[in-house]
C-alpha atoms as a PDB file:
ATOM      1  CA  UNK A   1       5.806 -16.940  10.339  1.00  0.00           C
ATOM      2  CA  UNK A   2       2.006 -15.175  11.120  1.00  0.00           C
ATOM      3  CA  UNK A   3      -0.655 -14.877   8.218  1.00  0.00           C
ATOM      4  CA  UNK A   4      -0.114 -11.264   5.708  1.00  0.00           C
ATOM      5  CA  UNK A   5       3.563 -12.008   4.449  1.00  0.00           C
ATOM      6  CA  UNK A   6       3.714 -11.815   0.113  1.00  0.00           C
ATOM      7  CA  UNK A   7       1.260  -8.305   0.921  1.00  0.00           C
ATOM      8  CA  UNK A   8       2.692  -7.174   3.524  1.00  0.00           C
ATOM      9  CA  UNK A   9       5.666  -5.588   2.044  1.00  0.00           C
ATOM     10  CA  UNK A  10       3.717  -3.532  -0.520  1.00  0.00           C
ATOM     11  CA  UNK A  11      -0.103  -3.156   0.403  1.00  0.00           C
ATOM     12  CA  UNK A  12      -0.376  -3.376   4.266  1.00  0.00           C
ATOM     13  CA  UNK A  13       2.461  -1.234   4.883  1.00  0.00           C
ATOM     14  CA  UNK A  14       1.833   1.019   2.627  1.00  0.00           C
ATOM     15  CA  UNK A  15      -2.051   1.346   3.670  1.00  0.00           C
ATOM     16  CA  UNK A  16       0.201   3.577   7.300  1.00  0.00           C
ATOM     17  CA  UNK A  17       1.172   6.267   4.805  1.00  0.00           C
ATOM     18  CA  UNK A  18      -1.332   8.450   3.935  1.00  0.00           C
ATOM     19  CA  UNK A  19      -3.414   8.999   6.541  1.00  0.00           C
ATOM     20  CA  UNK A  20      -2.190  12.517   8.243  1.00  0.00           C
ATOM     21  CA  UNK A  21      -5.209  15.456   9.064  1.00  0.00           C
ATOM     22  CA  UNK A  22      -2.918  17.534   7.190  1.00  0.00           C
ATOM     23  CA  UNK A  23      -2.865  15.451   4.089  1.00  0.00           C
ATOM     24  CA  UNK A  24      -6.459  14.590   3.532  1.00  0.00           C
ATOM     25  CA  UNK A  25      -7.051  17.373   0.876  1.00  0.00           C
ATOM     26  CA  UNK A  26      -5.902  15.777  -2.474  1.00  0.00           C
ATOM     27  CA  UNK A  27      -6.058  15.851  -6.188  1.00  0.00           C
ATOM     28  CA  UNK A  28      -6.262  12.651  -8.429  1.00  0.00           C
ATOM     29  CA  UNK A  29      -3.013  13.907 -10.824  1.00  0.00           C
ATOM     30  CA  UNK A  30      -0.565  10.896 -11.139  1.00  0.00           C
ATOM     31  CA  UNK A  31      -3.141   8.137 -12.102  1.00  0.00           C
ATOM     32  CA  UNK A  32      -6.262   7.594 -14.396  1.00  0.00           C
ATOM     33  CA  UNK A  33      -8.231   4.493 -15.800  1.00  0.00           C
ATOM     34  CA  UNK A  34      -6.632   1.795 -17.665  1.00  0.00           C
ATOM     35  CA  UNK A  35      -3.151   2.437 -15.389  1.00  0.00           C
ATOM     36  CA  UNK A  36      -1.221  -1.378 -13.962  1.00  0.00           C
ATOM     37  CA  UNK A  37       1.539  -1.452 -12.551  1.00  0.00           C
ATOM     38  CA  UNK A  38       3.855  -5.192 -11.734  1.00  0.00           C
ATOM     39  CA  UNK A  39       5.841  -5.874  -8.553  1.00  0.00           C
ATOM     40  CA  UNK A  40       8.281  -8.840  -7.946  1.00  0.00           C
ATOM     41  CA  UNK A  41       8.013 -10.128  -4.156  1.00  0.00           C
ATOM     42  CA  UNK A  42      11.249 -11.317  -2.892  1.00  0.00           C
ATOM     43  CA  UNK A  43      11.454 -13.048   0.899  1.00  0.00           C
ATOM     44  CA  UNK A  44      14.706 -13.456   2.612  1.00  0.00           C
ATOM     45  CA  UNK A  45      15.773 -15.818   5.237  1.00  0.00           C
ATOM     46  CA  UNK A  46      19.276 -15.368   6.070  1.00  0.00           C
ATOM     47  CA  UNK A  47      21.936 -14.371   3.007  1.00  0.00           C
ATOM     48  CA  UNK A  48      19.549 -15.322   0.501  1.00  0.00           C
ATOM     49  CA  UNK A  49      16.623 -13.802  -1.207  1.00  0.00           C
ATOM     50  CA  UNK A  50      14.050 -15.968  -3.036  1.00  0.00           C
ATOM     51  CA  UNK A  51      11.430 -14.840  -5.483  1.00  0.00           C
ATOM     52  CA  UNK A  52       8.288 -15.322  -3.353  1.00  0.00           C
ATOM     53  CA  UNK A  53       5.507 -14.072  -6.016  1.00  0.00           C
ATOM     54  CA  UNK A  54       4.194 -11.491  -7.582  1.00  0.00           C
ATOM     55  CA  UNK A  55       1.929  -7.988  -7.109  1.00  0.00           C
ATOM     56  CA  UNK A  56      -0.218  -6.074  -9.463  1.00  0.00           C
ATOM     57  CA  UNK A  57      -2.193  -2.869  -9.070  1.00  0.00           C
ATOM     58  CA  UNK A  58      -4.566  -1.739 -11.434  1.00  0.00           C
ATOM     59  CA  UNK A  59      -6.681   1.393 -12.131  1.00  0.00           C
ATOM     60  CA  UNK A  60     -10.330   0.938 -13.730  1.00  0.00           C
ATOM     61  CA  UNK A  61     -13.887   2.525 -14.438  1.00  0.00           C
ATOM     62  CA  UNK A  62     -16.676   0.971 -12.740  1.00  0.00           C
ATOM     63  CA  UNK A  63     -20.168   1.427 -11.561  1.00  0.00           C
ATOM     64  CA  UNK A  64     -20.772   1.982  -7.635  1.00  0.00           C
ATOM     65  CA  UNK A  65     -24.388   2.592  -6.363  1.00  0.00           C
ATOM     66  CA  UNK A  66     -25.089   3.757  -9.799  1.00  0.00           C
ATOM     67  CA  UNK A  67     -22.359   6.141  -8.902  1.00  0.00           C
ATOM     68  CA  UNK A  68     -19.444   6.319 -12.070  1.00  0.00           C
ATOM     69  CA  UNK A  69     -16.478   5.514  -9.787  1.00  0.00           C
ATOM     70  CA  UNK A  70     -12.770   4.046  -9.612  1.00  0.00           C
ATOM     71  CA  UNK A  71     -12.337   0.737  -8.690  1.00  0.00           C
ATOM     72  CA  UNK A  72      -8.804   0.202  -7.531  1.00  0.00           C
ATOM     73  CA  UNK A  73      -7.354  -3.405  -7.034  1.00  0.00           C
ATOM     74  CA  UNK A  74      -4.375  -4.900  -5.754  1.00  0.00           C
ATOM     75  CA  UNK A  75      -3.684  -9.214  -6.328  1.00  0.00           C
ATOM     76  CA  UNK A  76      -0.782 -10.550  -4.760  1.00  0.00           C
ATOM     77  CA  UNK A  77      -0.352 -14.515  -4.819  1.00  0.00           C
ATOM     78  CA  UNK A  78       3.198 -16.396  -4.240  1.00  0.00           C
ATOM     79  CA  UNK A  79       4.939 -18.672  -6.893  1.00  0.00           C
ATOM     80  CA  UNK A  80       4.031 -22.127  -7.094  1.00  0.00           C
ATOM     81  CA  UNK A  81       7.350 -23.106  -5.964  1.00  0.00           C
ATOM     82  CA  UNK A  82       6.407 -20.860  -2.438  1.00  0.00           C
ATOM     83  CA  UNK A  83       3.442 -22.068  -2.313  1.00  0.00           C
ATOM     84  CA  UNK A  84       4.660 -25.387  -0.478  1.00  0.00           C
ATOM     85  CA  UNK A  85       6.248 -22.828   2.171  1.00  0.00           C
ATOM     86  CA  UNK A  86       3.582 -20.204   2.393  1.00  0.00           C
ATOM     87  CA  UNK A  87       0.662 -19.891  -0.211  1.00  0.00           C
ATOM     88  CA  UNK A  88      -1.026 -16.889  -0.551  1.00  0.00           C
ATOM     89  CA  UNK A  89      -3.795 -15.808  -3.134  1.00  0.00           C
ATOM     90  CA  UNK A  90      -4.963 -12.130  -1.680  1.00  0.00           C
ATOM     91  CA  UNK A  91      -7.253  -9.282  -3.068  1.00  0.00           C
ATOM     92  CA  UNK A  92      -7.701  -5.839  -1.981  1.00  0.00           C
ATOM     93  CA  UNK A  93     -10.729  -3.675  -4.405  1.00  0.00           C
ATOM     94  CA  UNK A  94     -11.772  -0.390  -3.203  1.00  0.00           C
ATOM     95  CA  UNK A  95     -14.559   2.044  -5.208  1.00  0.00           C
ATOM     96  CA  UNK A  96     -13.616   5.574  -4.772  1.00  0.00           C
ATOM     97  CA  UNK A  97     -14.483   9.129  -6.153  1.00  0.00           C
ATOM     98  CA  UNK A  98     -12.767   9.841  -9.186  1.00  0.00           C
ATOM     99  CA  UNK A  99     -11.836  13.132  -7.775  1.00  0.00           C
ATOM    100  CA  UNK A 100     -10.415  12.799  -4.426  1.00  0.00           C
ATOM    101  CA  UNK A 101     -10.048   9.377  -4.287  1.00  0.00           C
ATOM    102  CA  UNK A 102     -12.358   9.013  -1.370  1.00  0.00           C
ATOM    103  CA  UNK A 103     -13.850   5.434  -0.548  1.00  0.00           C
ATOM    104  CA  UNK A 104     -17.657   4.371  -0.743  1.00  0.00           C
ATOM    105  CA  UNK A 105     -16.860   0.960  -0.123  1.00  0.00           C
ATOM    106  CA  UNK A 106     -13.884  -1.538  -0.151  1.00  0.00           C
ATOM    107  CA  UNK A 107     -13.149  -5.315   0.318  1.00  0.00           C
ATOM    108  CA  UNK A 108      -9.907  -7.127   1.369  1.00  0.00           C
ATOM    109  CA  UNK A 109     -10.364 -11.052   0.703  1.00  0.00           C
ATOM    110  CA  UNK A 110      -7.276 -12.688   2.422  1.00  0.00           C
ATOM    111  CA  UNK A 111      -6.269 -16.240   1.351  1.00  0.00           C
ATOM    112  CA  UNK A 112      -2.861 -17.695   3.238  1.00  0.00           C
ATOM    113  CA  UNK A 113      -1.716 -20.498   3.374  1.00  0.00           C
ATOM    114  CA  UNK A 114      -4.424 -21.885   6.174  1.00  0.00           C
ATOM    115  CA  UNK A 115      -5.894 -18.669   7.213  1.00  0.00           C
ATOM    116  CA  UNK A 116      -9.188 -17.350   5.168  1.00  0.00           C
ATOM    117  CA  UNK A 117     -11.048 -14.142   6.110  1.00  0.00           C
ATOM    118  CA  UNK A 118     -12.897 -11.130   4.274  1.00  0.00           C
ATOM    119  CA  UNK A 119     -13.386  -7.040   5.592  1.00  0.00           C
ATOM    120  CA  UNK A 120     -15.987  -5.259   4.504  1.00  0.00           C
ATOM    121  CA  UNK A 121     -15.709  -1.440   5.056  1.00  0.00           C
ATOM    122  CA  UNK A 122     -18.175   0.861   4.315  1.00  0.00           C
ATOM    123  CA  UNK A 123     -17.750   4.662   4.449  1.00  0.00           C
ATOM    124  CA  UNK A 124     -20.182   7.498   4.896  1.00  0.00           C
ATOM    125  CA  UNK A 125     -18.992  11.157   4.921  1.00  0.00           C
ATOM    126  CA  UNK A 126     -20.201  12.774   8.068  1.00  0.00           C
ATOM    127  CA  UNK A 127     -19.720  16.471   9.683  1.00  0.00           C
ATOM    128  CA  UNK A 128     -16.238  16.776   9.788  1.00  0.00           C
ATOM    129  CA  UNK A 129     -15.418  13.375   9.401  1.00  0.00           C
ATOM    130  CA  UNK A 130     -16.656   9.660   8.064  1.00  0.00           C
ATOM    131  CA  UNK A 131     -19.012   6.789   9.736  1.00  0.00           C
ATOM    132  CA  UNK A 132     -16.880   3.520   8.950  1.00  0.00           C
ATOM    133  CA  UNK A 133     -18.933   0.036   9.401  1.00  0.00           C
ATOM    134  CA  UNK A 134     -17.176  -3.049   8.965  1.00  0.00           C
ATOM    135  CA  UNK A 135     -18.116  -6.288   9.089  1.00  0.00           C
ATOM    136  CA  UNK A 136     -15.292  -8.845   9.440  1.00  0.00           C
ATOM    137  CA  UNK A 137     -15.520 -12.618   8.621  1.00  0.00           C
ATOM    138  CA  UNK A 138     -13.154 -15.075  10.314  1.00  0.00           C
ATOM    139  CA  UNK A 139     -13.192 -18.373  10.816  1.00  0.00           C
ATOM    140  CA  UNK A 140     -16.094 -19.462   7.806  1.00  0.00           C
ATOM    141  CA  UNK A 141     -18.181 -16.581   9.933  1.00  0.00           C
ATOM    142  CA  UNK A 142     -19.322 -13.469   9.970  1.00  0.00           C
ATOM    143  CA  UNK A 143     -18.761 -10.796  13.152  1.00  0.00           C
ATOM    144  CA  UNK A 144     -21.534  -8.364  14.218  1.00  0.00           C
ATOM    145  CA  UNK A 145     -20.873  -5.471  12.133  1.00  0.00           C
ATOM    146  CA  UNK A 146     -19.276  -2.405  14.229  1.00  0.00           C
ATOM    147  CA  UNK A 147     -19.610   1.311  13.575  1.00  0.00           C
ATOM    148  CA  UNK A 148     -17.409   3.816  14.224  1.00  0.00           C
ATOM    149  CA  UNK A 149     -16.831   7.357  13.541  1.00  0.00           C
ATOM    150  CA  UNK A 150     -13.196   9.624  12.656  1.00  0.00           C
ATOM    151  CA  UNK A 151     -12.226  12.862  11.559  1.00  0.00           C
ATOM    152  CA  UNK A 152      -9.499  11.378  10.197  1.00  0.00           C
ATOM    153  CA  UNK A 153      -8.503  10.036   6.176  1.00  0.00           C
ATOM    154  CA  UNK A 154      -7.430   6.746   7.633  1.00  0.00           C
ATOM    155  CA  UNK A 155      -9.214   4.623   4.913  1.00  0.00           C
ATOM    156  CA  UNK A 156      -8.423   1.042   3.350  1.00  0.00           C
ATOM    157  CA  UNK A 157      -5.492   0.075   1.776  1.00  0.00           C
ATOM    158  CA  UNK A 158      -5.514   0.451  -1.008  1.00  0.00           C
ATOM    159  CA  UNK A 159      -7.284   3.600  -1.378  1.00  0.00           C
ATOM    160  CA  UNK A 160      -4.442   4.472   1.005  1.00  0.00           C
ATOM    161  CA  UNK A 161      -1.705   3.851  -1.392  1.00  0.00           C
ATOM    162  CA  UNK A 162      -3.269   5.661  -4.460  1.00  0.00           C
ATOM    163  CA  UNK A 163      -4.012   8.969  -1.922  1.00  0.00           C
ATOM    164  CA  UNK A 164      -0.466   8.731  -1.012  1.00  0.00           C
ATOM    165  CA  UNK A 165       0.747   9.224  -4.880  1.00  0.00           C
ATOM    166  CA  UNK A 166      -2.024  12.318  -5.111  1.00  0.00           C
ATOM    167  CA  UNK A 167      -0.306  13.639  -2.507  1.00  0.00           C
ATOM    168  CA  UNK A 168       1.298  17.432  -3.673  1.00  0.00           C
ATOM    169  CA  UNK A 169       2.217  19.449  -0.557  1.00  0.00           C
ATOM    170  CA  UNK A 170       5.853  20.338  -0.490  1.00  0.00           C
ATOM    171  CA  UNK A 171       5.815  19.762   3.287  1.00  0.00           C
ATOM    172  CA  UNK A 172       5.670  16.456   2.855  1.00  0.00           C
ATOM    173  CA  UNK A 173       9.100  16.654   0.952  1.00  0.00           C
ATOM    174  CA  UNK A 174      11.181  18.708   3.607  1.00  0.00           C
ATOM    175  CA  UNK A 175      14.702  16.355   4.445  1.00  0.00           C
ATOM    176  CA  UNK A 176      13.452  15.261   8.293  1.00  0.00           C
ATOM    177  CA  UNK A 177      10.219  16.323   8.469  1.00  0.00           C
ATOM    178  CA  UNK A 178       8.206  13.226  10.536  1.00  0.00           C
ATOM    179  CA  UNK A 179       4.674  13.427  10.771  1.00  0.00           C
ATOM    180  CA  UNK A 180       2.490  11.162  13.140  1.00  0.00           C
ATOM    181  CA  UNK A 181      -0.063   8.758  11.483  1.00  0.00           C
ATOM    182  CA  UNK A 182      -3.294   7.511  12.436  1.00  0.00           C
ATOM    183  CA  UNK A 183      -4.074   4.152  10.613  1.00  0.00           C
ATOM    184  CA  UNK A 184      -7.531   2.018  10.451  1.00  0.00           C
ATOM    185  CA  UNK A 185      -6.479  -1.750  10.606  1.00  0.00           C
ATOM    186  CA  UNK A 186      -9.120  -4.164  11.116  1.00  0.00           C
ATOM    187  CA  UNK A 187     -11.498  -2.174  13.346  1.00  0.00           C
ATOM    188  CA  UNK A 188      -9.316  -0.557  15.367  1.00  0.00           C
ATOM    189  CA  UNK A 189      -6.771   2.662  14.523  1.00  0.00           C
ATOM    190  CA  UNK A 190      -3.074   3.031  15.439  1.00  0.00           C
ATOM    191  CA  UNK A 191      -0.874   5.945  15.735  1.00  0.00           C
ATOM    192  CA  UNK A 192       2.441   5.669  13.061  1.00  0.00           C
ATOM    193  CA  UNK A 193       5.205   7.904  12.424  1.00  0.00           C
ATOM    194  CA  UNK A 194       6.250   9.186   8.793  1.00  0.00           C
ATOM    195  CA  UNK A 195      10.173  10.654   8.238  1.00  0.00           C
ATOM    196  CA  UNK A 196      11.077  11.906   4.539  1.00  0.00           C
ATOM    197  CA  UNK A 197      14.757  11.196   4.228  1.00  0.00           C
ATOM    198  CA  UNK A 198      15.476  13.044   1.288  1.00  0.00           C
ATOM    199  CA  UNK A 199      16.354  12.154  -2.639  1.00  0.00           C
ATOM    200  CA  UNK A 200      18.693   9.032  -3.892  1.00  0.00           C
ATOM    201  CA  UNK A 201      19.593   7.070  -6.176  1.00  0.00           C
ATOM    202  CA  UNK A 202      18.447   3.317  -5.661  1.00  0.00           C
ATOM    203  CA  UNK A 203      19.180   0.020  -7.513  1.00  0.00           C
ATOM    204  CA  UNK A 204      16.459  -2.125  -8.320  1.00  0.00           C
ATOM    205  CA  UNK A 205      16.769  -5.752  -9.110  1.00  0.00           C
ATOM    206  CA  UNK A 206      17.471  -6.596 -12.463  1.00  0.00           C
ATOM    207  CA  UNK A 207      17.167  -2.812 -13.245  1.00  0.00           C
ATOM    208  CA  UNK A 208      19.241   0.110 -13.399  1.00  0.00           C
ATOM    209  CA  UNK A 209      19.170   3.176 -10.963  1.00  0.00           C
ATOM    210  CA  UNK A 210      15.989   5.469 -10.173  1.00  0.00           C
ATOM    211  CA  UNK A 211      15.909   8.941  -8.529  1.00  0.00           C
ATOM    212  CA  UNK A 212      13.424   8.528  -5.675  1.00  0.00           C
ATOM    213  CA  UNK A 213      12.138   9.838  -2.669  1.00  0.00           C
ATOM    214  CA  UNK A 214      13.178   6.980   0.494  1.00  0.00           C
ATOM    215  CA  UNK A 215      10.709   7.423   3.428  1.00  0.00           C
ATOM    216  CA  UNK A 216      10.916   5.362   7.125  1.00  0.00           C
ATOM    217  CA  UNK A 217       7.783   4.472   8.759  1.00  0.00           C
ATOM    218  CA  UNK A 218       7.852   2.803  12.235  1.00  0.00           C
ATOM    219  CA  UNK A 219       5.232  -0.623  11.913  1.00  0.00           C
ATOM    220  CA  UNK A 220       3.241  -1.744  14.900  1.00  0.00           C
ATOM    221  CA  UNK A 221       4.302  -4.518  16.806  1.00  0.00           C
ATOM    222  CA  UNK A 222       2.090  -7.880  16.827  1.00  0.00           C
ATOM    223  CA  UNK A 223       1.732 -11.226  14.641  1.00  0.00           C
ATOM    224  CA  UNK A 224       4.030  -9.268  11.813  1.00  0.00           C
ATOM    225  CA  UNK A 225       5.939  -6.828  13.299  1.00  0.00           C
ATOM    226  CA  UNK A 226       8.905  -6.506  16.509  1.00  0.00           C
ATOM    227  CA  UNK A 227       9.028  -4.094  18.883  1.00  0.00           C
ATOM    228  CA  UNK A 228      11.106  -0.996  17.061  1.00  0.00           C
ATOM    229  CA  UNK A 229      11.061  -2.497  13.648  1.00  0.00           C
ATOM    230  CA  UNK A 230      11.204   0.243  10.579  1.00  0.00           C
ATOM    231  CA  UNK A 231       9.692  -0.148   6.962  1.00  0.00           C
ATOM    232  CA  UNK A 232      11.767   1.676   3.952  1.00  0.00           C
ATOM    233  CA  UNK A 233       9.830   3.146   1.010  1.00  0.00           C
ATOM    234  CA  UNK A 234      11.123   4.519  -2.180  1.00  0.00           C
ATOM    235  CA  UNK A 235       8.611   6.624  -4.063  1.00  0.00           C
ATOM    236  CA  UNK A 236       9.721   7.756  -8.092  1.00  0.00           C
ATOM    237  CA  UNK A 237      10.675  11.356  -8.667  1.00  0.00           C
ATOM    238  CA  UNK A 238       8.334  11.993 -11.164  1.00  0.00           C
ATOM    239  CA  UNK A 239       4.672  13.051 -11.739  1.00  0.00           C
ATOM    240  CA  UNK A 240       3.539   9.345 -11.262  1.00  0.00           C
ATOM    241  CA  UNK A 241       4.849   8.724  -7.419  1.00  0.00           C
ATOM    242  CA  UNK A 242       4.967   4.892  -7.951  1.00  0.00           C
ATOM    243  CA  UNK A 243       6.638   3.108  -5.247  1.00  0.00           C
ATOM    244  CA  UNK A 244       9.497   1.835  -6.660  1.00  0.00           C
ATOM    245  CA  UNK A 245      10.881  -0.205  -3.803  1.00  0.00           C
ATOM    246  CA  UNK A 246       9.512  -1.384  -0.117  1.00  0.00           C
ATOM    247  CA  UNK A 247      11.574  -3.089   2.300  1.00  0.00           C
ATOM    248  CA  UNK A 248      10.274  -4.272   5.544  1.00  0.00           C
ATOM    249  CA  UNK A 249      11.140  -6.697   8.350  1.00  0.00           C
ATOM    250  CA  UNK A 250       8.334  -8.964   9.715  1.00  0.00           C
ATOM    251  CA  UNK A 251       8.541 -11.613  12.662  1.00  0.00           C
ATOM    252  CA  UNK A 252      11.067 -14.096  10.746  1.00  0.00           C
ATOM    253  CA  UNK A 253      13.421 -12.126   7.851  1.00  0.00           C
ATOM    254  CA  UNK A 254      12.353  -9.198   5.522  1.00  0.00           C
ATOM    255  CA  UNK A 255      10.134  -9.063   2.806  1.00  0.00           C
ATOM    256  CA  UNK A 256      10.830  -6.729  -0.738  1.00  0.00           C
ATOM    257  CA  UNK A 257       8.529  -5.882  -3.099  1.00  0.00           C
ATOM    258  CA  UNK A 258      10.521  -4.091  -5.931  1.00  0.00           C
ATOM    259  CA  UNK A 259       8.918  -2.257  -9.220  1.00  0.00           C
ATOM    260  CA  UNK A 260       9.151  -4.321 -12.413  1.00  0.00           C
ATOM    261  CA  UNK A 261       6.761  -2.608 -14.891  1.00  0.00           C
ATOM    262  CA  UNK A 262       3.925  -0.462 -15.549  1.00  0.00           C
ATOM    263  CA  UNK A 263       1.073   0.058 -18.506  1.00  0.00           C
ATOM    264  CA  UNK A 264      -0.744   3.228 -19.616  1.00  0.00           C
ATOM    265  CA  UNK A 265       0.471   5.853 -16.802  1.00  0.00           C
ATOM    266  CA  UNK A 266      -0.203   9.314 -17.092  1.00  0.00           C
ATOM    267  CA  UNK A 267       3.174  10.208 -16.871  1.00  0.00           C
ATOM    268  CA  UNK A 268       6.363   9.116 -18.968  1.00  0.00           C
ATOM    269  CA  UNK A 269       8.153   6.728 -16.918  1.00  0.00           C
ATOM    270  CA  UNK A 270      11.138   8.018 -15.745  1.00  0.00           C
ATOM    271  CA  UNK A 271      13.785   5.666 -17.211  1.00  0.00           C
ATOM    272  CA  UNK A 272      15.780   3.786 -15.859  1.00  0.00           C
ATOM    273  CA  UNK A 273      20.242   5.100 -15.638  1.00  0.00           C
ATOM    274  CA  UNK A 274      23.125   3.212 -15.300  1.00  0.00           C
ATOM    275  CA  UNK A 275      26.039   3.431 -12.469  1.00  0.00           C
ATOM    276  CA  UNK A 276      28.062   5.684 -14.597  1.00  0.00           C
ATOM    277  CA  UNK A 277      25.735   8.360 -15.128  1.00  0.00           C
ATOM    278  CA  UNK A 278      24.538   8.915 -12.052  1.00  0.00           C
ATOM    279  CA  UNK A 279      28.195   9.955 -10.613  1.00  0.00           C
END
């Protein structure tokens, strides 16, 4: 098994979803300051699915370039009883306009098991499009930063997954529809496809059923990821879009990442039913 596993399931595929030309116009509606929200990280090898560790995103005010800003933050780490298996302790911060969401500057500080590395991205707004520099460190070191230039929204992660919720246009919600993705990993961009599947009700673990929208995104094949391999998303069907449960396959089993509560959304949460309502 390849370094980004307990993340992978809920921040680095989730970073391929929003980055469509004819997306990049948003609103921030479903989220403000002061908004967390938990995730339970569940591996499986085989029948069996172990608790792997544990996700949380949060929502703040902060201060950017004397700039008043969002800083957005995902921490994912694996139990202590994973941690002889695969130990992970990662953060992901971006600071973004508190209007469209759009990055100045964000961080991803990756700690597994032996692997250590930070990204730096910084982005500028240019003529139709951004300037992106990044400087990478790997290996105790840091790389010659690189510029480059797109007129896409591929941003960072996490900034990613918040546009993604702000995202309004019906068209995204037509049964079928599949959209083609570019996405900004490292310092490089790839080329994704997006398919909306429709409304259903889903189970979550220790939960009761959830009206959601389930989305299928193709992944890119390397260290993670075979050849053909498709990630499942279920996004809530209500005004606070929080992905309520991720399931993707990486090199050796699947990884889940499945909702388990949230503080101070903007919304009422949509609660939870059981079997017998639903029918």
């Amino acid at each position: 098994m390849k370094r980004r596993l307990a993340m992978i399931g809920l921040v680095l595929c989730l970073a391929f979803i929003c980055q469509s030309q004819m997306l990049c116009d948003i609103d921030n509606k479903p989220f403000a300051s002061g908004e967390r929200i938990h995730y339970q990280l569940f591996y499986n090898w085989g029948p069996v699915w172990i608790q792997a560790g544990t996700c949380e995103f949060s929502v703040c005010l902060a201060t950017w370039n004397n700039k008043k800003v969002y800083q957005l933050m995902a921490q994912g780490k694996t139990q202590k009883s994973f941690d002889s298996f695969y130990k992970v302790r990662d953060t992901i911060v971006s600071y973004v306009t508190r209007d469209k969401i759009v990055p100045y500057q964000a961080f991803k500080y990756t700690h597994e098991d032996n692997w250590h590395g930070i990204d730096d991205f910084r982005f500028v707004p240019e003529q139709n499009g951004w300037s992106i520099t990044t400087r990478l460190k790997r290996k105790k070191q840091w790389r010659y930063p690189e510029v480059s230039r797109t007129t896409q929204c591929g941003f960072d992660m996490i900034t990613s997954i918040y546009r993604l919720r702000c995202i309004s246009d019906e068209k995204l919600y037509v049964k079928g529809r599949r959209i083609e993705i570019p996405v900004r990993l490292d310092d490089d961009e790839y080329n994704l496809y997006l398919t909306y599947l429709g409304k259903q009700w889903i189970k979550l673990y220790g939960g009761g059923y959830y009206s959601a929208h389930e989305f299928t995104l193709s992944l890119i094949e390397g260290n993670v990821f075979k050849r053909g391999d498709v990630l499942k998303l279920w996004l809530s069907d209500d005004g606070n879009k929080i992905p309520l449960l991720i399931e993707s396959p990486i090199r050796v089993g699947y990884v889940k990442a499945v909702f388990k509560d949230a503080e101070r959304t903007l919304y009422p949460l949509a609660k939870a039913r059981d079997k017998s309502s639903i029918n």
